[in-house]
Structure formats: structure tokens, C-alpha cells
C-alpha atoms as a PDB file:
ATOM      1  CA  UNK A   1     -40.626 -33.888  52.895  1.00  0.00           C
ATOM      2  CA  UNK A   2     -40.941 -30.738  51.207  1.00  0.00           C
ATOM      3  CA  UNK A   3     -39.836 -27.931  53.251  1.00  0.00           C
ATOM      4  CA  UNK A   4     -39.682 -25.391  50.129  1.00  0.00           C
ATOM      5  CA  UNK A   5     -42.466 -21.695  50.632  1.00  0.00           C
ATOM      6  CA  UNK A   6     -44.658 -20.796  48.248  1.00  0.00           C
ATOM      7  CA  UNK A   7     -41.898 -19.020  46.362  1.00  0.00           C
ATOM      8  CA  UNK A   8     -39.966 -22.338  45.775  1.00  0.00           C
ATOM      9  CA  UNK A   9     -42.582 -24.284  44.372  1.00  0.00           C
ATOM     10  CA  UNK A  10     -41.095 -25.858  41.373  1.00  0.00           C
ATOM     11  CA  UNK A  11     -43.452 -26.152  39.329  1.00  0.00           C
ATOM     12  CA  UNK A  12     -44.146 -29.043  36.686  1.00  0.00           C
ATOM     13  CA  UNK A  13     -41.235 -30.825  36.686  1.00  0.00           C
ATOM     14  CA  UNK A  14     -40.603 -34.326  35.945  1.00  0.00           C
ATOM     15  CA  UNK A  15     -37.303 -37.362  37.591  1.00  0.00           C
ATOM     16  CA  UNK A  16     -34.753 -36.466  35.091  1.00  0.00           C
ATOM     17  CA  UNK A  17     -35.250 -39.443  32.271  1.00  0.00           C
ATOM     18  CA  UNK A  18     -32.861 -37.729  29.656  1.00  0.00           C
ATOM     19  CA  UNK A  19     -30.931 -36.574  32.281  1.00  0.00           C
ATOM     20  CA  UNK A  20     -30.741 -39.747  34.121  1.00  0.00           C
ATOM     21  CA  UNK A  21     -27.474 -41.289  34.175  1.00  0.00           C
ATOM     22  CA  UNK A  22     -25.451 -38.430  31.695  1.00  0.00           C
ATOM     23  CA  UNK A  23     -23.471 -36.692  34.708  1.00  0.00           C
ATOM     24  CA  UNK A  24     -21.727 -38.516  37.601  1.00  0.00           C
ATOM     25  CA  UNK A  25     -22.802 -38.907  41.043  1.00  0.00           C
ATOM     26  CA  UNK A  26     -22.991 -35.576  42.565  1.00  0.00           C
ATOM     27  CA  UNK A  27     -24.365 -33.698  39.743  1.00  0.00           C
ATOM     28  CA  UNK A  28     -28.202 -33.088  40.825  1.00  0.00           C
ATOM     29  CA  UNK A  29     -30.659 -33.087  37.313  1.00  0.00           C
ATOM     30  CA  UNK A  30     -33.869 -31.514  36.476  1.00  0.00           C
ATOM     31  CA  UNK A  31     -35.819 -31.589  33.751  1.00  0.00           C
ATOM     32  CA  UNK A  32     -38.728 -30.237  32.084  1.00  0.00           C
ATOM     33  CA  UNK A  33     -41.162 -30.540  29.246  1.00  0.00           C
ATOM     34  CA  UNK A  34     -43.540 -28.018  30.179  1.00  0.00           C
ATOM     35  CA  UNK A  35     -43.826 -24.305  29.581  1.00  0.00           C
ATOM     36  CA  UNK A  36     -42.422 -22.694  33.237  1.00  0.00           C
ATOM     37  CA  UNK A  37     -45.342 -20.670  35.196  1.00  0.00           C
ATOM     38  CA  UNK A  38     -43.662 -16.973  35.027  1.00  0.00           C
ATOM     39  CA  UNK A  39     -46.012 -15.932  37.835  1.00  0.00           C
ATOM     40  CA  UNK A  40     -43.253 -18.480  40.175  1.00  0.00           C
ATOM     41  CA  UNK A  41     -40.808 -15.785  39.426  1.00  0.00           C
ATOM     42  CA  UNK A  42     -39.019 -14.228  42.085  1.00  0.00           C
ATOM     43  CA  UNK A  43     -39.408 -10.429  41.294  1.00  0.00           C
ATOM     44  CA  UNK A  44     -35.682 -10.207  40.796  1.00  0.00           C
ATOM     45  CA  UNK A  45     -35.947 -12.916  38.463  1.00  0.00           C
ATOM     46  CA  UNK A  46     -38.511 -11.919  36.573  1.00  0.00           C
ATOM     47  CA  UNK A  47     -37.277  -8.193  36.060  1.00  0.00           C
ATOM     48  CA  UNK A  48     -34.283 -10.068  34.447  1.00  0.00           C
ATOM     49  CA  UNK A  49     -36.850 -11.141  31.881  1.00  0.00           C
ATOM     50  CA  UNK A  50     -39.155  -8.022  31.066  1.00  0.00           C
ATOM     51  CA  UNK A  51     -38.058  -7.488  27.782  1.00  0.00           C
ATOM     52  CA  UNK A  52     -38.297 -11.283  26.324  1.00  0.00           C
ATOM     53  CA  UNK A  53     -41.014 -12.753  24.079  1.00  0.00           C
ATOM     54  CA  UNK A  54     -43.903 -14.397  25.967  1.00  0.00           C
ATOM     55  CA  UNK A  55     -42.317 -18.002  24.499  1.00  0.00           C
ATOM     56  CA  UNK A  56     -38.770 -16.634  25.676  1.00  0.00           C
ATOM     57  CA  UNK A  57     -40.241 -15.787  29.202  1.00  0.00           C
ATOM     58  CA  UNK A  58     -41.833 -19.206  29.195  1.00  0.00           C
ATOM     59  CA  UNK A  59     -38.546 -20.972  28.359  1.00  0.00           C
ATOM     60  CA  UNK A  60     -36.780 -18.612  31.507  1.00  0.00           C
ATOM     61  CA  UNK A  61     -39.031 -19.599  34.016  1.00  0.00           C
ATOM     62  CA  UNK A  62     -38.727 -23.468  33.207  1.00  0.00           C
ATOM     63  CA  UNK A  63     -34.928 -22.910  33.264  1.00  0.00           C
ATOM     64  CA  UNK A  64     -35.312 -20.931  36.839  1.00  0.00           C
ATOM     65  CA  UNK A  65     -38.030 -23.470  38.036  1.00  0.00           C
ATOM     66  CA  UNK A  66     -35.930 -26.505  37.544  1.00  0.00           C
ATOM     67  CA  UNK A  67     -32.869 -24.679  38.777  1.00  0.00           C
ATOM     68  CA  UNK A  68     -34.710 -24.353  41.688  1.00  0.00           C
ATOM     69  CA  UNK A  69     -35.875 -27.840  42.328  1.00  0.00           C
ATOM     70  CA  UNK A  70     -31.944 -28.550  41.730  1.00  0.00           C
ATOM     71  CA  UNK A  71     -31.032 -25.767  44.415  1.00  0.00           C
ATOM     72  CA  UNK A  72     -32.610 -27.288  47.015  1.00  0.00           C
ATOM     73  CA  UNK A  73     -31.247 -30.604  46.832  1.00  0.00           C
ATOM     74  CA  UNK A  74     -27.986 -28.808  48.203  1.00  0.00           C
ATOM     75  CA  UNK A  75     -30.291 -26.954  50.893  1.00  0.00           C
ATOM     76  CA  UNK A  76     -30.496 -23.697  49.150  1.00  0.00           C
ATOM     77  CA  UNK A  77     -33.909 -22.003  49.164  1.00  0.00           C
ATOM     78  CA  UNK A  78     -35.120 -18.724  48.243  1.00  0.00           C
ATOM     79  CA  UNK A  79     -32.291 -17.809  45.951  1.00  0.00           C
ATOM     80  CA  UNK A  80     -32.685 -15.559  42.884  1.00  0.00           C
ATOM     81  CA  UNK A  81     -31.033 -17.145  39.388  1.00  0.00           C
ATOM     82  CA  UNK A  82     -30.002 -14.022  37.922  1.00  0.00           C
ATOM     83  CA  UNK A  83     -28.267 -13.523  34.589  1.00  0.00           C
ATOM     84  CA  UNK A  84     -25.104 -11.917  34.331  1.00  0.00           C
ATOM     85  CA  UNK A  85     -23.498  -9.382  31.776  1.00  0.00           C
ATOM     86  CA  UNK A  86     -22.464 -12.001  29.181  1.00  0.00           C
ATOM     87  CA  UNK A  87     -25.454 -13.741  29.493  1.00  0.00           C
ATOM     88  CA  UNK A  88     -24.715 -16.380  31.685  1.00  0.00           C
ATOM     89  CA  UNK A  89     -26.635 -17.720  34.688  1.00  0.00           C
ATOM     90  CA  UNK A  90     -25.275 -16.080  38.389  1.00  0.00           C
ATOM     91  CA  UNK A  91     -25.459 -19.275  39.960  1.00  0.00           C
ATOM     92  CA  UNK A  92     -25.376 -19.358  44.160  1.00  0.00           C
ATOM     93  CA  UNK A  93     -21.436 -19.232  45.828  1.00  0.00           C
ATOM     94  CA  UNK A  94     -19.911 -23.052  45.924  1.00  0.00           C
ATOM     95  CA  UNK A  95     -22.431 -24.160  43.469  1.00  0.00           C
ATOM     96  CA  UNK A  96     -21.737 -24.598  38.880  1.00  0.00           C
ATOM     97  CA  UNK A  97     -24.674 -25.247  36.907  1.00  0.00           C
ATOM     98  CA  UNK A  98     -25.943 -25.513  33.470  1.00  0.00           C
ATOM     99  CA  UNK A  99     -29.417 -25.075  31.656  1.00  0.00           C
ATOM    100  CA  UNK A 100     -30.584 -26.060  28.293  1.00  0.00           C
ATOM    101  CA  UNK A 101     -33.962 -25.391  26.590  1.00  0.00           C
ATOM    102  CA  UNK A 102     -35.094 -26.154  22.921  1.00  0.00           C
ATOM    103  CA  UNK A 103     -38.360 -27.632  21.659  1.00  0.00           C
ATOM    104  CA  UNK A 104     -40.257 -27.847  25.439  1.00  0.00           C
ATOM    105  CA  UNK A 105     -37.700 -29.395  27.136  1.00  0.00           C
ATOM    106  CA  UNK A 106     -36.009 -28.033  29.411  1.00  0.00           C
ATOM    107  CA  UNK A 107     -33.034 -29.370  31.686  1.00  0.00           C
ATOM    108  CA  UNK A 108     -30.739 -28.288  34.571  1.00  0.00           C
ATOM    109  CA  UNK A 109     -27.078 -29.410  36.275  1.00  0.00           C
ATOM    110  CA  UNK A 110     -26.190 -28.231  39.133  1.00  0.00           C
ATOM    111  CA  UNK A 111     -23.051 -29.482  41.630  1.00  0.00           C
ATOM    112  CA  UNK A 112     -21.317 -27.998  44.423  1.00  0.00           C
ATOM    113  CA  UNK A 113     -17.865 -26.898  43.482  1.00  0.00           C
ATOM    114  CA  UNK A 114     -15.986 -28.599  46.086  1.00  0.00           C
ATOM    115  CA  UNK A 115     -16.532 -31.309  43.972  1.00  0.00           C
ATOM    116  CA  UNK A 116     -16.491 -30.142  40.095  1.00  0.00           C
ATOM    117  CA  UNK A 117     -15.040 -27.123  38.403  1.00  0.00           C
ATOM    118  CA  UNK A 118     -17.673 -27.086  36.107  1.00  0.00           C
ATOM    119  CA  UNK A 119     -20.807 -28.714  34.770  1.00  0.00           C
ATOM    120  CA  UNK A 120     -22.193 -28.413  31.224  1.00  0.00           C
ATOM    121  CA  UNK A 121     -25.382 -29.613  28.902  1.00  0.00           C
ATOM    122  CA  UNK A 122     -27.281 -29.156  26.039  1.00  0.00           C
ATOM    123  CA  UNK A 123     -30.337 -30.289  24.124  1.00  0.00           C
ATOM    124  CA  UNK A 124     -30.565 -29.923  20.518  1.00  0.00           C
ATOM    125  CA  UNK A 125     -33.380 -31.377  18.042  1.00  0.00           C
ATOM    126  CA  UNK A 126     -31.735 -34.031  15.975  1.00  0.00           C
ATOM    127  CA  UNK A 127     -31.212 -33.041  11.964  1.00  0.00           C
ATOM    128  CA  UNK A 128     -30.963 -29.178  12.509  1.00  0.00           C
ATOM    129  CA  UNK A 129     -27.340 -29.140  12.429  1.00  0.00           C
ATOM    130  CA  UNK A 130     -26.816 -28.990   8.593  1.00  0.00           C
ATOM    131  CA  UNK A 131     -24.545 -29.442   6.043  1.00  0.00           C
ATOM    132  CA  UNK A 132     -24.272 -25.896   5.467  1.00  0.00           C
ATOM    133  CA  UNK A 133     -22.946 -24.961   9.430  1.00  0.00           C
ATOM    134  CA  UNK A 134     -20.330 -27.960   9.320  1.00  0.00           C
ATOM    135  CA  UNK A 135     -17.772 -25.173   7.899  1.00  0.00           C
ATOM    136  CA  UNK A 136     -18.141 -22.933  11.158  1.00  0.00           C
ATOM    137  CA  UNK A 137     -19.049 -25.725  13.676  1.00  0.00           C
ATOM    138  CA  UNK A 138     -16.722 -28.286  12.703  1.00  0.00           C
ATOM    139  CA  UNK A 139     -12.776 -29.210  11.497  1.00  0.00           C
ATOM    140  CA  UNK A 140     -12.003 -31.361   8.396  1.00  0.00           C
ATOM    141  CA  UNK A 141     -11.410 -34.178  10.257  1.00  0.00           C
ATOM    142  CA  UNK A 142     -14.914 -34.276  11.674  1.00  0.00           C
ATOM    143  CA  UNK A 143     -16.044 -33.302   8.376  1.00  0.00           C
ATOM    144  CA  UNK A 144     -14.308 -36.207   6.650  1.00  0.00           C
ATOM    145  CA  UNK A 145     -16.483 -38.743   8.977  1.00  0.00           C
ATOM    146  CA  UNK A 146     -19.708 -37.319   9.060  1.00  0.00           C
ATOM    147  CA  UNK A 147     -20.015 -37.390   4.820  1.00  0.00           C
ATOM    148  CA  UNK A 148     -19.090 -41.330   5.350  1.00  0.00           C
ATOM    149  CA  UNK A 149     -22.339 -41.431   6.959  1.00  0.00           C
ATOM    150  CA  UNK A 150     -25.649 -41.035   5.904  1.00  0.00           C
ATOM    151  CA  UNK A 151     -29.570 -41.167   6.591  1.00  0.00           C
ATOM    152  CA  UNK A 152     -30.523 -41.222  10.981  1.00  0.00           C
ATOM    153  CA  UNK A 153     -26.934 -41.761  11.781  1.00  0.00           C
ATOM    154  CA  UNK A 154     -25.531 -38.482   9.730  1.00  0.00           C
ATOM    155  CA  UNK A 155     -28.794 -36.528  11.311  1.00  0.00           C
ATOM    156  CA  UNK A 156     -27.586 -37.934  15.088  1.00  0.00           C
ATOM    157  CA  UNK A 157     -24.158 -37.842  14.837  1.00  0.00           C
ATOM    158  CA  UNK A 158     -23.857 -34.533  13.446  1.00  0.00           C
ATOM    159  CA  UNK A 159     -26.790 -33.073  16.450  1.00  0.00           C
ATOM    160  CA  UNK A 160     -24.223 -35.053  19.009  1.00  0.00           C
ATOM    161  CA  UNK A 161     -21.105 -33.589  17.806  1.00  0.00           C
ATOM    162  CA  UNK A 162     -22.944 -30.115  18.269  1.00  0.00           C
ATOM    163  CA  UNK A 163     -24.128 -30.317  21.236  1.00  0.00           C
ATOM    164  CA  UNK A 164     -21.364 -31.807  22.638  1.00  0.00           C
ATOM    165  CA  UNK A 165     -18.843 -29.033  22.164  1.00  0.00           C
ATOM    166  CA  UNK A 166     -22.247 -26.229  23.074  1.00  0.00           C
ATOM    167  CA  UNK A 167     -22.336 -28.361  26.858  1.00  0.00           C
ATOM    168  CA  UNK A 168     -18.184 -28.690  26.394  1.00  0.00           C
ATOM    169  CA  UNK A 169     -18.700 -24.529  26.445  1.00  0.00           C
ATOM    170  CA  UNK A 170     -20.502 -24.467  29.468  1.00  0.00           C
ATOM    171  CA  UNK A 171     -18.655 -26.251  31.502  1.00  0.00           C
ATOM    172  CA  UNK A 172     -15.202 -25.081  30.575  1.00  0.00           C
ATOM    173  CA  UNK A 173     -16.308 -21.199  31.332  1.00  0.00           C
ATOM    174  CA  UNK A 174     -16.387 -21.082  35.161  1.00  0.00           C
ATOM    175  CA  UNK A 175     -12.959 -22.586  34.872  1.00  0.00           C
ATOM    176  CA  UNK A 176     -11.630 -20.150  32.091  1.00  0.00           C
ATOM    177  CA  UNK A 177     -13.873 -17.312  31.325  1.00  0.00           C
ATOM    178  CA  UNK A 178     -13.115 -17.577  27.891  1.00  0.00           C
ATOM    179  CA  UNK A 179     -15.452 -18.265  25.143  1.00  0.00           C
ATOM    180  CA  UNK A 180     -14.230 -20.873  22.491  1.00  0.00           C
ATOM    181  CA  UNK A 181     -14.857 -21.613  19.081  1.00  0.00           C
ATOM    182  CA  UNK A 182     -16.613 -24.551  18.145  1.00  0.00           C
ATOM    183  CA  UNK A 183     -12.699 -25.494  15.989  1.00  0.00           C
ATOM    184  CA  UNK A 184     -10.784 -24.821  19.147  1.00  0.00           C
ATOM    185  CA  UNK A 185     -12.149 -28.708  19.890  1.00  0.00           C
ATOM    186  CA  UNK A 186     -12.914 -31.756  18.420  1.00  0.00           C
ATOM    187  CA  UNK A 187     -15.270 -34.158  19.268  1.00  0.00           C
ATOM    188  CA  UNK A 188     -14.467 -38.075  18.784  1.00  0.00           C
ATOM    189  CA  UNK A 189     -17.908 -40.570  18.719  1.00  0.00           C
ATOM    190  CA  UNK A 190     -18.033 -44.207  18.683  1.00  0.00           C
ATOM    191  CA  UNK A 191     -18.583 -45.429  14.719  1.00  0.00           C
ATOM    192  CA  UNK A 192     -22.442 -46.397  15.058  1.00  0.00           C
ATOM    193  CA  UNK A 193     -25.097 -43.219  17.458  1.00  0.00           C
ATOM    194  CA  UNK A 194     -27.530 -45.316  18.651  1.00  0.00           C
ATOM    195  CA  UNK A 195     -29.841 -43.724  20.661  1.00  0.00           C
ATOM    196  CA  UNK A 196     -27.994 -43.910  23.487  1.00  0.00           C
ATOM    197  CA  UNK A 197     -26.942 -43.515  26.328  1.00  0.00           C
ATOM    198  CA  UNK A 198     -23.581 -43.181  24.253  1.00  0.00           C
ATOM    199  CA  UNK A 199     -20.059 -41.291  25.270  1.00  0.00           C
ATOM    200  CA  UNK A 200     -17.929 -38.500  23.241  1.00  0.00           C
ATOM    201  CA  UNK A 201     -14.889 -37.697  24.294  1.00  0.00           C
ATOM    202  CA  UNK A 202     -14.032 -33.992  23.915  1.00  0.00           C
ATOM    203  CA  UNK A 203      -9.862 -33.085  22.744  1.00  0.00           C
ATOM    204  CA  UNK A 204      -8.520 -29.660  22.881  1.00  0.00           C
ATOM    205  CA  UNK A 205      -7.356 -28.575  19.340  1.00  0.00           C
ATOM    206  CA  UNK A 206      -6.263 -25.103  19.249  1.00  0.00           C
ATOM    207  CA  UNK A 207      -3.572 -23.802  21.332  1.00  0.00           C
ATOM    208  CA  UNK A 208      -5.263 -21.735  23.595  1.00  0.00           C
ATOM    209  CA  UNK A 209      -7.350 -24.443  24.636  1.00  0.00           C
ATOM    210  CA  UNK A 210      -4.567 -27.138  24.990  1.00  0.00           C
ATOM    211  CA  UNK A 211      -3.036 -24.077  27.212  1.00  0.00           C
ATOM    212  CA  UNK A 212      -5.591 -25.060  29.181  1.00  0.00           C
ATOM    213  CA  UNK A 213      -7.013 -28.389  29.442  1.00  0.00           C
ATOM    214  CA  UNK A 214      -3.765 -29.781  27.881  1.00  0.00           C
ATOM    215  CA  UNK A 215      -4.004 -33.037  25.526  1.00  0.00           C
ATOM    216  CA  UNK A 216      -6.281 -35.421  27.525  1.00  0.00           C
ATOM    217  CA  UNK A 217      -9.734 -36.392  26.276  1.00  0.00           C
ATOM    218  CA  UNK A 218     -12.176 -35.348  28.295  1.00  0.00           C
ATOM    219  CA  UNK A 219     -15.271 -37.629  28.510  1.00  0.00           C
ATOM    220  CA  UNK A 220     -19.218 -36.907  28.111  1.00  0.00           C
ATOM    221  CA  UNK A 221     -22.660 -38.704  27.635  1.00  0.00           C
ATOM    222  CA  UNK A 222     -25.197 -38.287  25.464  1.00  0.00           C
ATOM    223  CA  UNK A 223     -29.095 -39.255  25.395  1.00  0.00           C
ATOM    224  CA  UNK A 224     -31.213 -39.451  22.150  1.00  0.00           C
ATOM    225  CA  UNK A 225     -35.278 -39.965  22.140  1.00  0.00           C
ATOM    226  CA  UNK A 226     -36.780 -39.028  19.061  1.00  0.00           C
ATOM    227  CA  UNK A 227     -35.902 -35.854  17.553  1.00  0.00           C
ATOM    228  CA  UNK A 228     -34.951 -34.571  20.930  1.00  0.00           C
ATOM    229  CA  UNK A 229     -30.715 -35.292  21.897  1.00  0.00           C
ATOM    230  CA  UNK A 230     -29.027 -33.686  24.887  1.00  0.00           C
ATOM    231  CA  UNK A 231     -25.516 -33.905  26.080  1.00  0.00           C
ATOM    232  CA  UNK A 232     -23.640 -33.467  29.315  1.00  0.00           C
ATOM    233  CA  UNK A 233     -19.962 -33.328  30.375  1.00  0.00           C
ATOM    234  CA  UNK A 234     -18.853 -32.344  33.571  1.00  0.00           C
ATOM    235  CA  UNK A 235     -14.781 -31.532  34.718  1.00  0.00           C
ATOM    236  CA  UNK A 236     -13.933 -32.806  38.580  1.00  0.00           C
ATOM    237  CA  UNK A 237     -12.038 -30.714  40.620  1.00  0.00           C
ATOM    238  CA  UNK A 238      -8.315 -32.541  40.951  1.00  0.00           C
END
């Protein structure tokens, strides 16, 4: 039954079908595709928001809608997502979480973290990543594989490889507080990207992240329909 106050009304969101499946058990998904009602704001909330672009504002309030929806699956009501000074969501105590927006969707992770240090995801329309960005986004190696492909597959797998290390960022920062560059990592796909679902395994490169996370691979999912891929990795608490 729904227990939520007018101020916890979710708004139009949909059972996670992207979503579905990409995190383990005990990750709670939401997901979007429509533009988020600002006038569901909490005030806080939407003070956080004054200055954006009406688009912007409609991308927050998706983000803060679905995070809401996630919220209560863990019995938390009424609470404010705020943003934080480097721009990242101020998610409740004992909860990690992630959000993603890009071409109307909109998704949301959240877990408790008794169970997972972090959670992280990402959507990303498929063929934007160009050869131009590989330079800054990716190392040689992953270079070397994605110019032996070509046509769909070189338009997936170089979206997948993206967003892969963008949700690999999210999740790593409530652990480390550091922000990485897309080299510090590399990301390792199966030889054919179907649509999916599909895995990508995630291995620490540079030496400040191997300080970290060490040499294992660390495994994710990904989800492609149409243009639209999105990615999600989360790290378990040991």
C-alpha cells in the first residue's frame, strides 16, 4: 500500500526495464522517461535548482522523483536529495545511490550501506562517444580493439566502454573521495555488444587506483535498447 504524503508522490515513473536485472539483489532501481514535475519539489530541493535551465530543472526533479520512489523502499520518507559542494547527490545516512539522466531517461540506484560501499550507473546515447574523445577517455589498448571494429558494434562498444568507467566513477567515490581519470581504468568487454544484458569487467590501471581497489576485476552490466545504453556496477561491502 502506499503510505507516501502528498510530498512523496513520485511522480511518473515506470518498473525499472533497463534497470532490471543490472545491479544485484539489494540494489532498489527506478527509472524514468518522463520530464520530472518540479512543482513535487521539496522547497529545499528545489532551491538547490533555482539557477538551472527549465530542461535542467526538468532533468533534477526526475532524478529527485525517482530517488524518492527508491527511498522509500528502505522506509525513508520525506527526505530532501540535496546536492553537495562537488556536485554530488547528499544521499540519506546508511544509504549510496546513483542517478543518471540523458535523452528522457532517467534512472536511480540506491542500497543501504550495510550491504554495499557503493553503487554506480550511467546512461549514455549510443554513437556519441567519438573517435575524436578516445585520446582522453580511453588507453591504447582499448584503442587498439575498438578500430578492429566497425559499424553498430564500434558505435556500442565504444558508448559501453564510456559509460562503464562514468558508473565505475560513481560508485568508487563514497569509498575514496577521489575523482579518477577515465586512463586510471580500463574496461575489458566480451568480443561481440549485443544488446544486452552484457557484463564489463572494470581493472584498475594507474597506481593510485590499484592503491586502492588493488588488481582484481571488478564486474558490471550493461543494457542497450536503441540508441539509449546504461551501465551499472556496484562494490559489496567485504
Amino acid at each position: 500500500m502506499d503510505t507516501s504524503g502528498p510530498g512523496d508522490a513520485p511522480g511518473r515513473v515506470h518498473p525499472p526495464r533497463l534497470l532490471a536485472g543490472l545491479l544485484p539483489i539489494g540494489v532498489v532501481s527506478v527509472e524514468s522517461r518522463k520530464v520530472g514535475n518540479a512543482a513535487l519539489l521539496y522547497p529545499q530541493e528545489a532551491q538547490n535548482c533555482r539557477y538551472f535551465g527549465q530542461d535542467r530543472i526538468g532533468e533534477y526533479a526526475a532524478g529527485r522523483l525517482c530517488a524518492r520512489r527508491g527511498l522509500r523502499k528502505f522506509g525513508i520518507l520525506g527526505f530532501p536529495l540535496l546536492i553537495s559542494s562537488d556536485r554530488n547527490p547528499l544521499w540519506p545516512p546508511g544509504i549510496v545511490g546513483s542517478i543518471s539522466h540523458t535523452a528522457g531517461f532517467c534512472g536511480v540506484a540506491v542500497a543501504r550501506r550495510g550491504g554495499f560501499a557503493g553503487v554506480g550507473i550511467d546512461a549514455e546515447v549510443v554513437g556519441r562517444v567519438t573517435p575524436n574523445t578516445w585520446p582522453r577517455l580511453f588507453l591504447s589498448t582499448e584503442e587498439g580493439w575498438l578500430r578492429s571494429l566497425s559499424g553498430l558494434q564500434l558505435g556500442r562498444s565504444a558508448t559501453i566502454m564510456f559509460s562503464a568507467k562514468e558508473a565505475f566513477y560513481k560508485c568508487q567515490w563514497p569509498v575514496t573521495a577521489i575523482s579518477l581519470d577515465f586512463r586510471d581504468v580500463s574496461v575489458e568487454m566480451e568480443p561481440a555488444i549485443e544488446a544486452g544484458p552484457g557484463t564489463f569487467r572494470i581493472r584498475p590501471q594507474s597506481a593510485v587506483c590499484r592503491s586502492m581497489f588493488g588488481n582484481r576485476a571488478l564486474r558490471g552490466s550493461y543494457h542497450i535498447d536503441g540508441q539509449l545504453a546504461v551501465t551499472g556496477i556496484a562494490l559489496r561491502n567485504r
